[in-house]
Protein backbone atom coordinates (compact mmCIF):
# COMPACT_ATOMS: atom_id res chain seq x y z
CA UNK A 1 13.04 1.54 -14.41
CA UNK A 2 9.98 2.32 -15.21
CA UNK A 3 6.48 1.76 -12.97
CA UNK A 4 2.80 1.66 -14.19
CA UNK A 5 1.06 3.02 -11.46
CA UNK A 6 -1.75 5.33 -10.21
CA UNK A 7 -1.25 8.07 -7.75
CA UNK A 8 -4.28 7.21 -5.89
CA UNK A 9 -2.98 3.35 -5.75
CA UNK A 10 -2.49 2.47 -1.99
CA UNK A 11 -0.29 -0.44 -3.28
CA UNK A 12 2.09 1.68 -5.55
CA UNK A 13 2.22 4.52 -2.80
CA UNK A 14 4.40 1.07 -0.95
CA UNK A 15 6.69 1.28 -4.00
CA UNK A 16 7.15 5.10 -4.18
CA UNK A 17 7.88 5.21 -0.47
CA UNK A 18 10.62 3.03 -0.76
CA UNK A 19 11.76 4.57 -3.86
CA UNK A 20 12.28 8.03 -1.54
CA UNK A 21 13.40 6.13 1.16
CA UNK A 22 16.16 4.18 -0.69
CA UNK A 23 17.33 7.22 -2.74
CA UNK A 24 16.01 6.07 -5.61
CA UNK A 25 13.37 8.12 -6.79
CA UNK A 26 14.89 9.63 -9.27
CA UNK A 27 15.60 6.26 -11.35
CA UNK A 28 11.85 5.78 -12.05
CA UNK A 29 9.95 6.61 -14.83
CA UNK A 30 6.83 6.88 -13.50
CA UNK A 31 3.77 5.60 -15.98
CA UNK A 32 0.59 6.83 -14.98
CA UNK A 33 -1.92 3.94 -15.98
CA UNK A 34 -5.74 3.49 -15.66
CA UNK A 35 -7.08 -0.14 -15.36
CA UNK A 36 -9.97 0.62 -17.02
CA UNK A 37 -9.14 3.18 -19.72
CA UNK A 38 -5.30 1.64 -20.57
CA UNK A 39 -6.36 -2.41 -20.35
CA UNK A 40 -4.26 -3.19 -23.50
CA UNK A 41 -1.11 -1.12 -22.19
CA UNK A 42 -1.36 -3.20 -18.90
CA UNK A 43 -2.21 -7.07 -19.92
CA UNK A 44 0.94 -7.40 -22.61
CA UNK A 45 3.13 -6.71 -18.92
CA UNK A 46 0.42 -8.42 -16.22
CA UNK A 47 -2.33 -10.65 -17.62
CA UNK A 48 -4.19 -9.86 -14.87
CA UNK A 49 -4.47 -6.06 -15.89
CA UNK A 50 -3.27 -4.47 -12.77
CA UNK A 51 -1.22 -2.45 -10.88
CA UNK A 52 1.55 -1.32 -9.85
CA UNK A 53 3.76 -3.12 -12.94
CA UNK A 54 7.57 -2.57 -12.66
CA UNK A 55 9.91 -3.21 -15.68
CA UNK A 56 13.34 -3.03 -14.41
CA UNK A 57 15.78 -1.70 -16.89
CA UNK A 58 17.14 -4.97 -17.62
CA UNK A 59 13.30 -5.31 -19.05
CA UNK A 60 12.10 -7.88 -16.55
CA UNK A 61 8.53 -7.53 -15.54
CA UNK A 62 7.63 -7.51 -11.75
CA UNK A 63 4.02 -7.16 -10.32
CA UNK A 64 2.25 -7.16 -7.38
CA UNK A 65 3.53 -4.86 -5.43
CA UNK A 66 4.76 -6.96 -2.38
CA UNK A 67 7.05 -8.24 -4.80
CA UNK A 68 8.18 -5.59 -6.02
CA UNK A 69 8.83 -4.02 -2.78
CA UNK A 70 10.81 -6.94 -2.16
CA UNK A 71 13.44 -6.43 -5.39
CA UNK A 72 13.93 -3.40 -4.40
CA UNK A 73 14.99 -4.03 -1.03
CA UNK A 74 16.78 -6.61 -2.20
CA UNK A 75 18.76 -4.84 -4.90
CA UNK A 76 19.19 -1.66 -3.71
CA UNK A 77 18.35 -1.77 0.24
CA UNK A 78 20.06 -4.20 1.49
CA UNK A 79 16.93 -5.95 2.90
CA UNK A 80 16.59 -2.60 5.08
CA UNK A 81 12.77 -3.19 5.16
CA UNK A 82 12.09 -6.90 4.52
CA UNK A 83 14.61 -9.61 6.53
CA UNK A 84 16.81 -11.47 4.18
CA UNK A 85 16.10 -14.49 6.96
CA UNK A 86 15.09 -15.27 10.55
CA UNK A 87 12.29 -14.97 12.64
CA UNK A 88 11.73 -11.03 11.80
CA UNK A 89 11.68 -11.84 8.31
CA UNK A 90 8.20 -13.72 8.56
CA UNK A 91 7.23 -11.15 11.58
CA UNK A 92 7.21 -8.49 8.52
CA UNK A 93 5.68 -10.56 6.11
CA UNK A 94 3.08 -11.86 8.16
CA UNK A 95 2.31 -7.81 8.90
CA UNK A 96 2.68 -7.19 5.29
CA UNK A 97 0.23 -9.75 4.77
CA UNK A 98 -2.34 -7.42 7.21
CA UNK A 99 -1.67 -4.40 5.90
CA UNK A 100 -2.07 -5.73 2.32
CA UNK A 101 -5.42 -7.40 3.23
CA UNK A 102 -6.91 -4.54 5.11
CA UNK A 103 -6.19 -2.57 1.84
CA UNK A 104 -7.62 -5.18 -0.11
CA UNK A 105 -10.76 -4.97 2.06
CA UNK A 106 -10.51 -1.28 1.59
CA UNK A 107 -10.75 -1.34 -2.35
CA UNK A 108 -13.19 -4.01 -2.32
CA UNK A 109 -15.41 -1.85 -0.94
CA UNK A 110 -14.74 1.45 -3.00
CA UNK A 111 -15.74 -0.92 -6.10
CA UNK A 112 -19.20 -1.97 -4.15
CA UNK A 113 -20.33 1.60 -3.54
CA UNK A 114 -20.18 2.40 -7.26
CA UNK A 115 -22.27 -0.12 -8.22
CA UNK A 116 -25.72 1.38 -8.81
CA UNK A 117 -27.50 1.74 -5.52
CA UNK A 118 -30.00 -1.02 -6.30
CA UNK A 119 -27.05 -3.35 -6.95
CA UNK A 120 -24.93 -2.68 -4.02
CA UNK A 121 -24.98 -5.35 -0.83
CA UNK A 122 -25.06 -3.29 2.19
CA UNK A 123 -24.18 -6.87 4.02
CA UNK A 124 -20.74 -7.61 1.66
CA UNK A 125 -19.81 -4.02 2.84
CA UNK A 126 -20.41 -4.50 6.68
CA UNK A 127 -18.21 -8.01 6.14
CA UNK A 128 -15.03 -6.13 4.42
CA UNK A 129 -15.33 -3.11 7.15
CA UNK A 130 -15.23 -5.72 9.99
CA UNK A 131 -11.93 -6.68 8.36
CA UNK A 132 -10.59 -3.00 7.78
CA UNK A 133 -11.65 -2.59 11.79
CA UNK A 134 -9.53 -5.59 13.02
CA UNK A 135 -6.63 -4.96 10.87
CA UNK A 136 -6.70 -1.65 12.68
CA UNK A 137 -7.10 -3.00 15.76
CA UNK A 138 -4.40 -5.21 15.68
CA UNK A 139 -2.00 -2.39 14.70
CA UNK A 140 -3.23 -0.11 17.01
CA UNK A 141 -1.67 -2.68 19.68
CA UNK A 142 1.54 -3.04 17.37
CA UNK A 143 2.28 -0.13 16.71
CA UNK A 144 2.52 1.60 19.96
CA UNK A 145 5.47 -0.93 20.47
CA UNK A 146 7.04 0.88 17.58
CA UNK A 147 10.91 0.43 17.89
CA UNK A 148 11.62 3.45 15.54
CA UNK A 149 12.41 0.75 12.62
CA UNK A 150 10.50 1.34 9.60
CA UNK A 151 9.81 -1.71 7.69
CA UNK A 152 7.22 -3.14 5.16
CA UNK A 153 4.60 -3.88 7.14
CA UNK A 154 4.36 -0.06 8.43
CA UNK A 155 5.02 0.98 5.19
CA UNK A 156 1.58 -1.22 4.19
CA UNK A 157 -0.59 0.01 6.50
CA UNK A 158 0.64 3.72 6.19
CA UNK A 159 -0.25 3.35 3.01
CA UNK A 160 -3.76 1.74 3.43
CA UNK A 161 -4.53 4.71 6.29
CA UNK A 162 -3.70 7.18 3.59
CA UNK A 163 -6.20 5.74 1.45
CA UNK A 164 -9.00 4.75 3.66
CA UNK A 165 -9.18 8.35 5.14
CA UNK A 166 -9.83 9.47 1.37
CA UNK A 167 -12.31 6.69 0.32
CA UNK A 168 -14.05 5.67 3.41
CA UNK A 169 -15.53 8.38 5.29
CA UNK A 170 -16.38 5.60 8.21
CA UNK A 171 -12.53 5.93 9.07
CA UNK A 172 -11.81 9.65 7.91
CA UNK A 173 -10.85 10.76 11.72
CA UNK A 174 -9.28 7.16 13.13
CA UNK A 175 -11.12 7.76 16.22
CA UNK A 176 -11.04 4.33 17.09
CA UNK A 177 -7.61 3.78 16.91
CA UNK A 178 -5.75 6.66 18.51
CA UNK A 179 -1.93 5.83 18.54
CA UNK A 180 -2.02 4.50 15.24
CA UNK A 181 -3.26 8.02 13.66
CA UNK A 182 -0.53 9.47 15.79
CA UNK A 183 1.91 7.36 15.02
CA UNK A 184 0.49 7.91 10.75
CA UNK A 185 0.75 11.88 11.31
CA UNK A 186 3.85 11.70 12.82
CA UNK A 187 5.42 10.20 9.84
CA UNK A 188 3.76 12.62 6.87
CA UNK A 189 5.38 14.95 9.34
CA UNK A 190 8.85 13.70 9.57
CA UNK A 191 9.24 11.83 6.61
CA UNK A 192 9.23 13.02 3.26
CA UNK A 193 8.75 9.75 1.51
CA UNK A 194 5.29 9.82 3.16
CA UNK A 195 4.19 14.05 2.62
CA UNK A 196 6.26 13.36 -1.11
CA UNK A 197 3.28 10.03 -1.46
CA UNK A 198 0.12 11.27 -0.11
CA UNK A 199 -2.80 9.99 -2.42
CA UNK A 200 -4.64 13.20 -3.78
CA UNK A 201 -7.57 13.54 -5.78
């Protein structure tokens, strides 16, 4: 299989943790792409230009990385991390769904700040850090009734922590939200598919 991806992506870093965590790993051909610089390698797979792209080795092209997640799982996890069914199964997606749009908020932005300085709206920032701040807050309250189960929707904002600290310097020491930094060192301690992921410059 082989994934178009950046290092630094907060959305592939989902995919390459459950690559590790699944076993996996090692079946990946890991692209490194730039949006910017590699536009024509990127739109003949996704239209839209972005990634993470996956082409499985049947060929098929997967993107957005939610969905992605969710073949894999599917194929090779045994739903492990998103419900085949039930009520959990929209529990995890609807977390997914938070974890994806604090990144999203995230990213939005990192793209705002390197705008020149004359151009940048100090007012569109304040909006998408309000959004980063109650995504937090809501898993702040979530995740200290952890269960031990690791699923997508810890995965997601695992992921979006990783990158925030990096990018944002607002939310560089999680001082706000105590048991979720815990809980997020814990894991790069413990788990390899996070320390073997961790975004670096």
């Amino acid at each position: 299989m082989e994934l178009k991806y950046s290092p630094l992506s907060p959305f592939a870093r989902k995919i390459l943790i459950i690559a590790h965590e699944l076993g996996i790993i090692s079946r990946f051909d890991l692209q490194r792409v730039s949006t910017r610089n590699d536009a024509e390698k990127l739109t003949c797979f996704n239209p839209l230009g972005k990634i993470p792209v996956l082409v499985t080795d049947s060929g098929a092209v997967i993107y957005d990385s939610a969905v992605i997640c969710e073949f894999l799982d599917a194929e090779f996890g045994g739903h492990r991390f998103i419900p085949a069914s039930g009520l959990r199964r929209w529990e995890v997606l609807t977390r997914v769904a938070l974890s994806d749009g604090v990144t999203e908020a995230g990213v939005t932005i990192r793209y705002e700040r390197a705008r020149p300085v004359s151009e940048q709206s100090s007012s569109a920032v304040d909006w998408q850090l309000k959004k980063v701040r109650l995504g937090f807050d809501q898993y702040e309250q979530l995740i200290q009734r952890w269960d031990g189960n690791l699923d997508l929707g810890h995965i997601g904002i695992a992921s979006a922590i990783g990158y925030l600290q990096m990018r944002l310097p607002e939310l560089e020491n999680m001082k706000p939200w105590p048991h979720l930094k815990a809980w997020y060192e814990q894991q790069c301690e413990q788990r390899e598919s996070f320390r073997a992921t961790v975004p670096l410059e």
